[in-house]
Protein backbone atom coordinates (compact mmCIF):
# COMPACT_ATOMS: atom_id res chain seq x y z
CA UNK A 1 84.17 104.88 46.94
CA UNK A 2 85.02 104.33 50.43
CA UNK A 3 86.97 100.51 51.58
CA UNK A 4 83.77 99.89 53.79
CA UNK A 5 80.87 100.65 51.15
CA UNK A 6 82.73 97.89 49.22
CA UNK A 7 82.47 95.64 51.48
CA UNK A 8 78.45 96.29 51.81
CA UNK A 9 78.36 95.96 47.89
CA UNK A 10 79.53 92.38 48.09
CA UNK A 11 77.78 91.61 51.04
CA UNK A 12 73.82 89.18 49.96
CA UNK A 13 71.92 91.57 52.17
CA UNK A 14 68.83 88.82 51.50
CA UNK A 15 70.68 85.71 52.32
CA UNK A 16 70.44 83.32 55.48
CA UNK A 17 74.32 83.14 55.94
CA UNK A 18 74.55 86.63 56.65
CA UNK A 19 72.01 86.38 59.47
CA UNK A 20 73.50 83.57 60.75
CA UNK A 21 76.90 84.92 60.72
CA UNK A 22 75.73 88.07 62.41
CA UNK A 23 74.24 86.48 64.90
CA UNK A 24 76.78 83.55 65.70
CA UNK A 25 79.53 85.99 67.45
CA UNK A 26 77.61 87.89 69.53
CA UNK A 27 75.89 84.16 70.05
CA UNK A 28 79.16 83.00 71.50
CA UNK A 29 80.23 86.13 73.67
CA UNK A 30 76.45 85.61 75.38
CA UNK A 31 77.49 81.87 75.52
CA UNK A 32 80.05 82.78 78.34
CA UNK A 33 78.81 85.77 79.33
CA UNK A 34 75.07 84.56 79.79
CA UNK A 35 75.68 80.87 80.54
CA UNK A 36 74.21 78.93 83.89
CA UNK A 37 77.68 79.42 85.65
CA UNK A 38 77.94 82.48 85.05
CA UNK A 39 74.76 83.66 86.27
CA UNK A 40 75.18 81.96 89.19
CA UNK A 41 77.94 84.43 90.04
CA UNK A 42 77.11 87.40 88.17
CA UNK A 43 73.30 87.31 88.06
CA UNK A 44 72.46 90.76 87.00
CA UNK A 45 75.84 90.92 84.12
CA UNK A 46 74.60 87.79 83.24
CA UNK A 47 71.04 88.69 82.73
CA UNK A 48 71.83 92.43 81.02
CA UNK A 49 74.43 90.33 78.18
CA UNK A 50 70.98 87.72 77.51
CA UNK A 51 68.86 91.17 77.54
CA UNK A 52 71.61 92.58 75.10
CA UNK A 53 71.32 89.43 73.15
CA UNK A 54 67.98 89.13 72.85
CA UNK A 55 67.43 92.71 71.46
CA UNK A 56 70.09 92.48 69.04
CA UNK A 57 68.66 89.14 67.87
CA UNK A 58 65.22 90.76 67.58
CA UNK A 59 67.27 93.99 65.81
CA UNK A 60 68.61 91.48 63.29
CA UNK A 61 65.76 89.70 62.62
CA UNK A 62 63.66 92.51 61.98
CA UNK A 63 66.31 94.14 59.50
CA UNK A 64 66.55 90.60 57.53
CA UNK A 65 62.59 90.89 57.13
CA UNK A 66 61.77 94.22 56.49
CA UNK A 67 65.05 96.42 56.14
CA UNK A 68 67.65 94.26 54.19
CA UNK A 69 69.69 97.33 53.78
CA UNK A 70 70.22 97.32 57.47
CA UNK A 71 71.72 94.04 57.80
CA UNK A 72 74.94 94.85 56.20
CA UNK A 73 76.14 97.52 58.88
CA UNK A 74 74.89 94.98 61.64
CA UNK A 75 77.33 92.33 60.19
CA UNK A 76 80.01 94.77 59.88
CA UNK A 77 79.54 95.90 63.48
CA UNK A 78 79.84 92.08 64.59
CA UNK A 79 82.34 90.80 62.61
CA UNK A 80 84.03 93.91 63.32
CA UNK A 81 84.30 93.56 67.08
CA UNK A 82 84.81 89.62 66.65
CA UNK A 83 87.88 91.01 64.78
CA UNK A 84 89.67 93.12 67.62
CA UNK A 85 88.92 90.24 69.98
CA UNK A 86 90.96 88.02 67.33
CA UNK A 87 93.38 90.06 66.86
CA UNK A 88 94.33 91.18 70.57
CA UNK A 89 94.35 87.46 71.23
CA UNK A 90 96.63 86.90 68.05
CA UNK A 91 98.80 89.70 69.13
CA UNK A 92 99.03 87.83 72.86
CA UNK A 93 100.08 84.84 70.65
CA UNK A 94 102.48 86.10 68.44
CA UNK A 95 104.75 87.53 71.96
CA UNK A 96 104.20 84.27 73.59
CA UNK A 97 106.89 82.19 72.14
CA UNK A 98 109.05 80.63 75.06
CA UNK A 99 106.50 81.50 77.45
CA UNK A 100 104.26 78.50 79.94
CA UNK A 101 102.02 76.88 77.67
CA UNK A 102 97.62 77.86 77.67
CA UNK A 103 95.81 79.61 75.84
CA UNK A 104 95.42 83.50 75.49
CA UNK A 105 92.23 83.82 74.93
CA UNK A 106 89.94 86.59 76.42
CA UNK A 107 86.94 84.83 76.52
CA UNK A 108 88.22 81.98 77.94
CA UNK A 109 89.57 84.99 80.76
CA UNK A 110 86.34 86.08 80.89
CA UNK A 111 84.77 82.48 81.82
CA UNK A 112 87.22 82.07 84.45
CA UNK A 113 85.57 84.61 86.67
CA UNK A 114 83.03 82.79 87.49
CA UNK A 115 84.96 79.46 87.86
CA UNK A 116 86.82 79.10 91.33
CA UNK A 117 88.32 75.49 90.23
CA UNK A 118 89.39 77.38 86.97
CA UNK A 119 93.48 77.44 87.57
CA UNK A 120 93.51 74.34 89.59
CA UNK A 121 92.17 72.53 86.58
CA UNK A 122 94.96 74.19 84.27
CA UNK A 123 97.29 73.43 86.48
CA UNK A 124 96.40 69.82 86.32
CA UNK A 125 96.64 70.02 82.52
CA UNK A 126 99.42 72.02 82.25
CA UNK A 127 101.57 71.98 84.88
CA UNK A 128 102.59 74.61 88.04
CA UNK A 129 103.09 77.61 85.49
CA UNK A 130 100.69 78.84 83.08
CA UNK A 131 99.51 81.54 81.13
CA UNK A 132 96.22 83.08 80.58
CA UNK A 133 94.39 86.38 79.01
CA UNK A 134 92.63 88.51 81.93
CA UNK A 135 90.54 90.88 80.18
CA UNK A 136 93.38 90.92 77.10
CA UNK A 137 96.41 91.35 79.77
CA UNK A 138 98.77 88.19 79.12
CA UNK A 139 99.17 86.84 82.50
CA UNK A 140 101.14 83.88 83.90
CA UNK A 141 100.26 81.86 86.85
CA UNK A 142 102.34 80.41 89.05
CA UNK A 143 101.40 77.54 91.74
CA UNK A 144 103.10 76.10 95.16
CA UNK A 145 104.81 78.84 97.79
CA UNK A 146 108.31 78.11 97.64
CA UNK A 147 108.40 78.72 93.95
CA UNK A 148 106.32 81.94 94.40
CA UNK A 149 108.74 83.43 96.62
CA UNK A 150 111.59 82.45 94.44
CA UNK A 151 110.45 83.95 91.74
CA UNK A 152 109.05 87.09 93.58
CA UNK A 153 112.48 87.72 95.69
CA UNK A 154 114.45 86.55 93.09
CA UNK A 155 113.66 88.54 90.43
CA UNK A 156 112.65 91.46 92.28
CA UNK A 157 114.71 93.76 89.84
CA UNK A 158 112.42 92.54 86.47
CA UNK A 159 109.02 92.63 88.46
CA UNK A 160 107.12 95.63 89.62
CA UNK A 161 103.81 96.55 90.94
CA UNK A 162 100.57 95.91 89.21
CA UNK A 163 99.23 99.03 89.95
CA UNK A 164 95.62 100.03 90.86
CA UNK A 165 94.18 103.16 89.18
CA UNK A 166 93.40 104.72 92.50
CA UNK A 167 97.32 105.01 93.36
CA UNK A 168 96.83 107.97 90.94
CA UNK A 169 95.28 110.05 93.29
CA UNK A 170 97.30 109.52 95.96
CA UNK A 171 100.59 111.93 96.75
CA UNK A 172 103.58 109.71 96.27
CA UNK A 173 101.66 106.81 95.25
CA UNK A 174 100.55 103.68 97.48
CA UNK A 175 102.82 102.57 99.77
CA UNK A 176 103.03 98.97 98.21
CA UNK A 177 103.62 100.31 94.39
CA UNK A 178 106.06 103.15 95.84
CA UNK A 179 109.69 103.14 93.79
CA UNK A 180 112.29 101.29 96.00
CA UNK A 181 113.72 104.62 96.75
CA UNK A 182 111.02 105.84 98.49
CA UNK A 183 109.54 102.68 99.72
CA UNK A 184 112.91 102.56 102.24
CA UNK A 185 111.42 104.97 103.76
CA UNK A 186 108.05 105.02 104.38
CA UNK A 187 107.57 101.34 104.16
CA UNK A 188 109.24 101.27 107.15
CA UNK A 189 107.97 103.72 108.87
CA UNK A 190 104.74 102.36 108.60
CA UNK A 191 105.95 98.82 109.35
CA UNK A 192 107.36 100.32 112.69
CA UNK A 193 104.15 102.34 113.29
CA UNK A 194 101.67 99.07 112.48
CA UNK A 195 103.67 96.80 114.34
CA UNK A 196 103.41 98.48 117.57
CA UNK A 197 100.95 96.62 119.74
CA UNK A 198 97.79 98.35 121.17
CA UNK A 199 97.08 98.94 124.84
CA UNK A 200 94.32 97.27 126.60
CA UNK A 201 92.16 100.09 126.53
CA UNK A 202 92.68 99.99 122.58
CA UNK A 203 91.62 96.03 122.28
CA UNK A 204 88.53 96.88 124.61
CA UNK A 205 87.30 99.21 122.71
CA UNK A 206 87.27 97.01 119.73
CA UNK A 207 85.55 93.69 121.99
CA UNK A 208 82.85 96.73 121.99
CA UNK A 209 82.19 97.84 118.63
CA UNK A 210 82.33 93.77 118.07
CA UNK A 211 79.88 93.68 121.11
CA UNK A 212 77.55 95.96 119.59
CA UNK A 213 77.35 94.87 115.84
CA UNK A 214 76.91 91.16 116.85
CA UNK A 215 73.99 92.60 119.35
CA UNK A 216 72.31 93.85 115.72
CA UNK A 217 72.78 90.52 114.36
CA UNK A 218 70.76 88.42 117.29
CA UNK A 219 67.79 90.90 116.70
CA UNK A 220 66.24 89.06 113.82
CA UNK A 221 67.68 87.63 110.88
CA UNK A 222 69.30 89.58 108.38
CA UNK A 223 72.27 90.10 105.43
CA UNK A 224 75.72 90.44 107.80
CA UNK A 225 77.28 92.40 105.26
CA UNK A 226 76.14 96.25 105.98
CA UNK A 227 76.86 94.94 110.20
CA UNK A 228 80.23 93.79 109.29
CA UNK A 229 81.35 96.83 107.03
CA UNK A 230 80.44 99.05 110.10
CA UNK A 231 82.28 97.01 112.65
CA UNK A 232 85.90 96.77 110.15
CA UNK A 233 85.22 100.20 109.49
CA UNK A 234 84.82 101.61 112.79
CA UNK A 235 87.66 99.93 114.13
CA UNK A 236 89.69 100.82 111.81
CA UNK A 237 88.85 104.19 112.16
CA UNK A 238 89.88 103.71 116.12
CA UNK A 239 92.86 101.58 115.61
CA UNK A 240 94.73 103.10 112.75
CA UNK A 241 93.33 106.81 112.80
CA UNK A 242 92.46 107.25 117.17
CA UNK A 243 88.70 108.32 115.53
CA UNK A 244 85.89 107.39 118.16
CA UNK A 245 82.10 107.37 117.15
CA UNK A 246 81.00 110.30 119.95
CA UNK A 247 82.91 112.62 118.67
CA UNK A 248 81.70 115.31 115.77
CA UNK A 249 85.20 114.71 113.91
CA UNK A 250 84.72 110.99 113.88
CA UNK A 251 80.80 111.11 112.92
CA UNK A 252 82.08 113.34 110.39
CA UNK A 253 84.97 110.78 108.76
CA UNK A 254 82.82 107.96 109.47
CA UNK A 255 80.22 109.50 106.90
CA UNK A 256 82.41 110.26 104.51
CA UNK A 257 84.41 107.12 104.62
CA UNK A 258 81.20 105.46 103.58
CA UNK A 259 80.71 107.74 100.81
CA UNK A 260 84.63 106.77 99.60
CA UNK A 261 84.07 103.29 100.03
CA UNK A 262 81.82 103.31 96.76
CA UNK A 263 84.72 105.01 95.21
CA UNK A 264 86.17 101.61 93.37
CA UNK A 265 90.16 101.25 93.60
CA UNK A 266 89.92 100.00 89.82
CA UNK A 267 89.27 103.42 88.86
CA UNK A 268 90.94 106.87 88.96
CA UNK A 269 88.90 109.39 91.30
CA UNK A 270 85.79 111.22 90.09
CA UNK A 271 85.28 114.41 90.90
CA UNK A 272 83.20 114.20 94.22
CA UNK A 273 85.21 111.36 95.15
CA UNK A 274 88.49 113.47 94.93
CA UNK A 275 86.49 116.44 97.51
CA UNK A 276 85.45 113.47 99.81
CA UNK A 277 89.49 112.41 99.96
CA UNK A 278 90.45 116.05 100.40
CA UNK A 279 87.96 116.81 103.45
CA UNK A 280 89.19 112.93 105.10
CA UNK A 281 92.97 114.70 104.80
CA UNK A 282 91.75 118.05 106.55
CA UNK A 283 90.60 115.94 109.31
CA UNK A 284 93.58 113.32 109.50
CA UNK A 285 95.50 116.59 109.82
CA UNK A 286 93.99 118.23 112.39
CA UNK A 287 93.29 115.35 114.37
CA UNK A 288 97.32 114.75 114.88
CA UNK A 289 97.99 118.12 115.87
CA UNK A 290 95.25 117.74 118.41
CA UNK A 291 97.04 114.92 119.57
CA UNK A 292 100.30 115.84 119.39
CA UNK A 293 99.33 118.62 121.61
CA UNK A 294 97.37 116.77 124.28
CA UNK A 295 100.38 113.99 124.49
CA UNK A 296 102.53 117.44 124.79
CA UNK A 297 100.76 118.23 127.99
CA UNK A 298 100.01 114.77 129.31
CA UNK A 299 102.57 112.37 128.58
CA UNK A 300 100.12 109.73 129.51
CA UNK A 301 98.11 110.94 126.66
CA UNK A 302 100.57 108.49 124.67
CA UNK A 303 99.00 105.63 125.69
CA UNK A 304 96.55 103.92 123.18
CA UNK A 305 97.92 105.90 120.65
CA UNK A 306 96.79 105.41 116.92
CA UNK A 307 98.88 104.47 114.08
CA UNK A 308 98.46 107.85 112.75
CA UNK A 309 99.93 109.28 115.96
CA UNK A 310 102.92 106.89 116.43
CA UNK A 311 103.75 108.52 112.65
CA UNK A 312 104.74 111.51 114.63
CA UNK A 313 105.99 109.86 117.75
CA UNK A 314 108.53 108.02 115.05
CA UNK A 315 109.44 111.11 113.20
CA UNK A 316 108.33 114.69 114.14
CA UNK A 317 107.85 115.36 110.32
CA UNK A 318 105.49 113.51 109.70
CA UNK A 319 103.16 112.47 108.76
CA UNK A 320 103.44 114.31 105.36
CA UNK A 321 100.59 113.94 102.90
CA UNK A 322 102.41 111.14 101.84
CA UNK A 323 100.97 109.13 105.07
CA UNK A 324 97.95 111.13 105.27
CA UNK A 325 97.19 110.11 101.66
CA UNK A 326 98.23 106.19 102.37
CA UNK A 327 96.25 106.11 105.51
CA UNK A 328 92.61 106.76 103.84
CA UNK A 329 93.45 104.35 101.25
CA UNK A 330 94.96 101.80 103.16
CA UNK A 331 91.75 102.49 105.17
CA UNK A 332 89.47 101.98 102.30
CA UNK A 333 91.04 98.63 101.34
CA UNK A 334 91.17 97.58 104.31
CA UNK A 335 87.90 98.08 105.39
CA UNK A 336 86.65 96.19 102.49
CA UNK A 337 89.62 93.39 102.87
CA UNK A 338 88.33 92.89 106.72
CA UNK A 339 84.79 92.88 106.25
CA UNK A 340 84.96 90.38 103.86
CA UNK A 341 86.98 88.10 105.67
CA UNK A 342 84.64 88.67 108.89
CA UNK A 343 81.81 87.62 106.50
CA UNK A 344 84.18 84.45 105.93
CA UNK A 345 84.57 83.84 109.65
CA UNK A 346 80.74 84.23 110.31
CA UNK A 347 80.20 81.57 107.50
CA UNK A 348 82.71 79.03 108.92
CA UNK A 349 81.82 79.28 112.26
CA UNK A 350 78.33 78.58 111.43
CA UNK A 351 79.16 75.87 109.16
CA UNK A 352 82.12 74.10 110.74
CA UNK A 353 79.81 72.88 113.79
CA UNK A 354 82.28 70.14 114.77
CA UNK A 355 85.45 72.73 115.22
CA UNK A 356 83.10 75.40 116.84
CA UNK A 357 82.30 72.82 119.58
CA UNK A 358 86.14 71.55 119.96
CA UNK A 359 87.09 75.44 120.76
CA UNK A 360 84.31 75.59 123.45
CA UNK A 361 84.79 72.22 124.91
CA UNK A 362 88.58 73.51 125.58
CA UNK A 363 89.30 75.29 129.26
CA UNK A 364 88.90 79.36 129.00
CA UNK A 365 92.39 79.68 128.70
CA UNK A 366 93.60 78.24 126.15
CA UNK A 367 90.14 79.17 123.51
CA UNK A 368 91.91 81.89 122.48
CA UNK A 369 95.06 80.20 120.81
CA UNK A 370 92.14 77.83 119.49
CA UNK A 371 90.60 80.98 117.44
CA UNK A 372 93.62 82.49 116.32
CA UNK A 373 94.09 79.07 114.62
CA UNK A 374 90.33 79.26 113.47
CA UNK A 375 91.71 82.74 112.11
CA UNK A 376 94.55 81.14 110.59
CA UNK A 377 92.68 78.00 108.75
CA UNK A 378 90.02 80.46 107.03
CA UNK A 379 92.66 82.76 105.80
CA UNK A 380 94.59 79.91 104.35
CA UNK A 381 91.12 77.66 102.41
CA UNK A 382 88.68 81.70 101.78
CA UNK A 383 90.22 84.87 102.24
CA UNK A 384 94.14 84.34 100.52
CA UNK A 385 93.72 84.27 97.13
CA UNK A 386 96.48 85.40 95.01
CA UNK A 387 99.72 88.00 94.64
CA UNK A 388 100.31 90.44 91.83
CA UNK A 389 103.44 91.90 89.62
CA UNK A 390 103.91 92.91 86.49
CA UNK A 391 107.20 92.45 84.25
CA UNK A 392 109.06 95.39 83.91
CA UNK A 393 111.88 93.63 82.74
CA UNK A 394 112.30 90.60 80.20
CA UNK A 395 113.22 87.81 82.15
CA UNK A 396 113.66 83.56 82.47
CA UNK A 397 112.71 81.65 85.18
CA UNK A 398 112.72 77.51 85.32
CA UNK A 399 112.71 78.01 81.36
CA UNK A 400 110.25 79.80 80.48
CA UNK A 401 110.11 83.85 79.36
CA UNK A 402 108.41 85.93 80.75
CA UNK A 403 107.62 88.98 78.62
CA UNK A 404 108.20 92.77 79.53
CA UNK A 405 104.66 94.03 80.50
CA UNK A 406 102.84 90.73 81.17
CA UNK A 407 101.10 90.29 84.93
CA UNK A 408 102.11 87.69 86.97
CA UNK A 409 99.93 85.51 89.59
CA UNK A 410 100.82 83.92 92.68
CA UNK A 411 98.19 81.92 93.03
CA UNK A 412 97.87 81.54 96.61
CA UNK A 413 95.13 80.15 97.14
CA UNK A 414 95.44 77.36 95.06
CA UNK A 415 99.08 76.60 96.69
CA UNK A 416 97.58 76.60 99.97
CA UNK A 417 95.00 73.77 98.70
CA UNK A 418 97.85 71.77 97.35
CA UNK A 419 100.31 71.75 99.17
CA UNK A 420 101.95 68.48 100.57
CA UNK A 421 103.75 70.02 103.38
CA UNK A 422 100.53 69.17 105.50
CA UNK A 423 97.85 66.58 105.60
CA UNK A 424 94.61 66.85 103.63
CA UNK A 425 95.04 70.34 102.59
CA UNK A 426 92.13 71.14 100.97
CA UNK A 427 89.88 70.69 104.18
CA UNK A 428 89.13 73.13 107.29
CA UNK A 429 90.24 71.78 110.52
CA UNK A 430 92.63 73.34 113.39
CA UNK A 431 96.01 72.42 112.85
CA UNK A 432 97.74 72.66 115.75
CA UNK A 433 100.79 71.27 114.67
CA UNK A 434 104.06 74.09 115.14
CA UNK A 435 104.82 74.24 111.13
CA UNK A 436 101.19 73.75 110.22
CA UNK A 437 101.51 77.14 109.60
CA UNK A 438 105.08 77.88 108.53
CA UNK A 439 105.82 80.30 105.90
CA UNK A 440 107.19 77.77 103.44
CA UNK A 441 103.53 77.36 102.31
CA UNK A 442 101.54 79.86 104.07
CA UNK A 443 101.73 83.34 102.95
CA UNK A 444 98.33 84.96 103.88
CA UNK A 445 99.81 88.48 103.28
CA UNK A 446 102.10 87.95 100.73
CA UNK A 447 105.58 88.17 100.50
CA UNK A 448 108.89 90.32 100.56
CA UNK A 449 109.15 94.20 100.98
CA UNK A 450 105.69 94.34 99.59
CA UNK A 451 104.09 92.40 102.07
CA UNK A 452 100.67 93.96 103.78
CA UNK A 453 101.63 95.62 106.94
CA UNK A 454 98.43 95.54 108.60
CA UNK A 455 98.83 91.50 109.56
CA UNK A 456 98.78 92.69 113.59
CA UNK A 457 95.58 95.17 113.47
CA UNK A 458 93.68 92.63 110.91
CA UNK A 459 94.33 90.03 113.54
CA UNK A 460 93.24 91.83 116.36
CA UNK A 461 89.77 92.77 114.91
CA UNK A 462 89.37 89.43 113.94
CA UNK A 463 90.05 87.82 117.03
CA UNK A 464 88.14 90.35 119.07
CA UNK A 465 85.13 89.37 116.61
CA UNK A 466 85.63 85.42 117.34
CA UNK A 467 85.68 86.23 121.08
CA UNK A 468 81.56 87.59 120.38
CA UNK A 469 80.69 84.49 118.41
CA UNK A 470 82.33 82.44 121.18
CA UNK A 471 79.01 84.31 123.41
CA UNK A 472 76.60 83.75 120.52
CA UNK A 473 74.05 80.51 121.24
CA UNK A 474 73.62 79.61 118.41
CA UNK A 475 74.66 80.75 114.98
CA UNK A 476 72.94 80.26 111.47
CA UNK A 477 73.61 81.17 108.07
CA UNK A 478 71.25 80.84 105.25
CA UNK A 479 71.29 81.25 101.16
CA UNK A 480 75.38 81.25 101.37
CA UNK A 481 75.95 79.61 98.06
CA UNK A 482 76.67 79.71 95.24
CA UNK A 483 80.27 82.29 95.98
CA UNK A 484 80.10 84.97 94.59
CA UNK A 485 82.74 87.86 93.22
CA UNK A 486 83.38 91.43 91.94
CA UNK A 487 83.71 90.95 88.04
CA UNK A 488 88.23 91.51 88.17
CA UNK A 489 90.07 88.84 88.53
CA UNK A 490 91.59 90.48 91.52
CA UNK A 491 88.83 90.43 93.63
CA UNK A 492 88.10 87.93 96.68
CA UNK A 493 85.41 85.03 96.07
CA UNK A 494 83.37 85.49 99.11
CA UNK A 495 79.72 83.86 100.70
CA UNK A 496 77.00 84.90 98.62
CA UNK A 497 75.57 88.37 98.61
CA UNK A 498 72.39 87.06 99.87
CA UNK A 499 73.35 85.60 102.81
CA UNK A 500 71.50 85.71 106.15
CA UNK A 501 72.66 84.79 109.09
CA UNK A 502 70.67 84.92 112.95
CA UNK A 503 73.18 84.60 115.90
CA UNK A 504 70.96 83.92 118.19
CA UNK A 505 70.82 85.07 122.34
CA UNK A 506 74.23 86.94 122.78
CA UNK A 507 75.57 85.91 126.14
């Protein structure tokens, strides 16, 4: 006779105990996964784990009444997967000797998602390092800037990328989880092509596509989020690719960049996904031989020129797939990366009424230095959040170990709230003082060879979108809170998905 039929034999299928006991685990997963906090963050998870709940309390119920026979395999089943949630938090244990103190529990993971105070409170208890279970990966988190970058630069040799699944599909891999080998090369070839600064005619074109989405907002109000996709992604598609909405080839990317959007960088590529990214690189190809050729017989062609064209002007190789493969994903996160923090800017310049009247009350030119360091305050309390790497190599650092294979986290935004190199650093208010914003404790896009390269095209979208509110009357926001997240632990806390906001007359 079989282990598990054994186990059934000994089982009371009539007694009370074994319906409490198999209801009690799955009563404690829907505890975090169901509970007020969570909801308020992840309404619909929240409400399919009480709907999963509730039926397999009703399943269980029904079996203890009128099939007793049944209630057996249901036990099984829970304590079963209670058991591999024990025992991958046992097995985090049992490698965690020498390593920061916490807990490695992946429930207690799980609850942190919807907690945005969640490692500012272990920090209190346990100090700046500590480690944590996110979704059974043993992580350790790591608090204040200086020590971040100490421990990122100086151990570059133990600590590698943590990769996204979506690298997979791209030739080479992403830029930023490249081997150091052939990160020397394109990483700066990219830095030197994204560093470049943009014409006039460039930055114009931007105020318009600004000028034009902000127009949609004043109409009536409504959720800023589609708006605010459209406008990152369309200047993107101008900036970094030379793409303009009036012609077919743009129209053309422009639809199916909104098809790959949906494509989620935690994933490897579906099928229809990996067409979509094959078309995008038929017409990222074309359109810089195009180019090339019209700057071949105008030279003043050359001026404006997009990132994908200065790839060429740099090195008449390229770009290779390589770049043509970086550039639509770079594009994709990016387009998702500058929406959202547009959506932050929106919500801060309608809430921070005070700040928005000390930038208009100052002489015309001068505003603009005022909203870079609007730009600069709301990436340093919303938008930076944390930096990634994973342990490649066993390790020490201030004496603790930190195990081959386990993530670490710079947790940036945290540092940024905590940091006493300025005054009240958990509060929004123009800082105007010259290291207010030095990189000993502000690192909005991260650190060493790794760092994001877009810093000078995210800033000029940004600024050109500032410039529009600066012509709005009045702007509103409504149903902002509670924050809300994408269920990783990766993802950016941003306004709530409901938000609506009404801009007013547009000057």
């Amino acid at each position: 006779m079989c282990w598990w039929l054994i186990v059934l034999n000994l089982i009371p299928v009539n007694s009370f105990w074994s319906l409490v006991a198999t209801l009690i685990a799955p009563a404690w997963m829907a505890s975090v996964c169901g509970s007020a906090r969570f909801a308020k963050v992840f309404p619909h998870e929240a409400w399919f784990t009480r709907l999963i709940f509730l039926v397999w309390s009703s399943v269980v119920i029904a079996s203890w009444y009128c099939l007793p026979v049944l209630l057996p395999w249901l036990l099984l089943l829970a304590v079963g997967t209670w058991t591999v949630i024990f025992c991958c938090d046992l097995r985090g244990q049992r490698a965690a000797r020498g390593t920061p103190p916490g807990r490695l529990w992946i429930l207690a993971g799980v609850r942190a998602l919807a907690d945005r105070d969640y490692y500012l409170r272990n920090f209190e208890r346990y100090g700046p390092v500590f480690k944590m279970s996110q979704y059974g990966a043993p992580t350790i988190c790591v608090l204040g800037q200086e020590r971040i970058e100490k421990l990122i630069k100086g151990h570059s040799g133990f600590l590698g990328p943590s990769t996204l699944p979506i690298s997979n599909s791209v030739e080479g891999t992403f830029l930023r989880y490249m081997p150091k080998v052939t990160h020397a090369f394109y990483g700066k070839l990219f830095r030197r092509a994204m560093s470049m600064s943009f014409e006039p005619s460039q930055v114009r074109q931007v105020d318009r596509i600004c000028e034009s989405h902000l127009a949609s907002l004043a109409e009536h109000e409504s959720s800023p989020y589609p708006e605010l996709q459209s406008l990152a992604r369309r200047s993107l598609n101008h900036l970094l690719l030379g793409l303009g909405a009036e012609t077919p080839e743009g129209q053309r990317f422009d639809e199916l960049a909104r098809g790959f959007a949906k494509a989620g960088i935690g994933r490897s590529l579906v099928h229809r996904d990996r067409q979509a990214f094959a078309e995008l690189r038929r017409i990222l190809a074309e359109k810089v031989e195009m180019d090339a050729a019209d700057i071949a017989r105008d030279a003043d062609a050359a001026d404006g020129t997009s990132v994908l064209v200065r790839l060429r002007q740099l090195d008449p190789a390229m770009p290779d797939r390589v770049c043509l493969d970086n550039l639509i994903v770079m594009h994709r996160i990016a387009t998702g990366n500058v929406s959202s923090l547009l959506v932050w800017l929106l919500y801060r310049w309608a809430t921070e009424d005070t700040i928005v009247s000390e930038i208009r009350a100052e002489p015309s030119d001068t505003r603009e230095s005022l909203l870079a360091l609007f730009l600069a305050e709301t990436l340093r309390t919303s938008q930076s959040e944390y930096l990634y790497r994973r342990v490649v190599k066993e390790f020490d650092f201030e004496g603790y170990r930190y195990p081959s294979g386990w993530l670490v986290r710079g947790c940036v935004w945290e540092s940024h709230s905590t940091t006493d190199a300025i005054d009240d650093p958990a509060r929004f208010q123009l800082r105007r003082g010259d290291a207010d914003y030095d990189r000993r404790h502000f690192i909005p896009l991260g650190v060493g060879s790794h760092a994001c390269n877009g810093g000078g095209v995210n800033e000029l979208i940004c600024l050109a979108f500032l410039k529009q509110l600066l012509c709005a009357a009045d702007v509103r926001v409504t149903c902002a809170e509670p924050l809300q997240r994408q269920m990783r632990h990766w993802s950016h806390w941003q306004p709530n998905y409901a938000m609506r906001v009404n801009c007013g007359g547009i000057a």
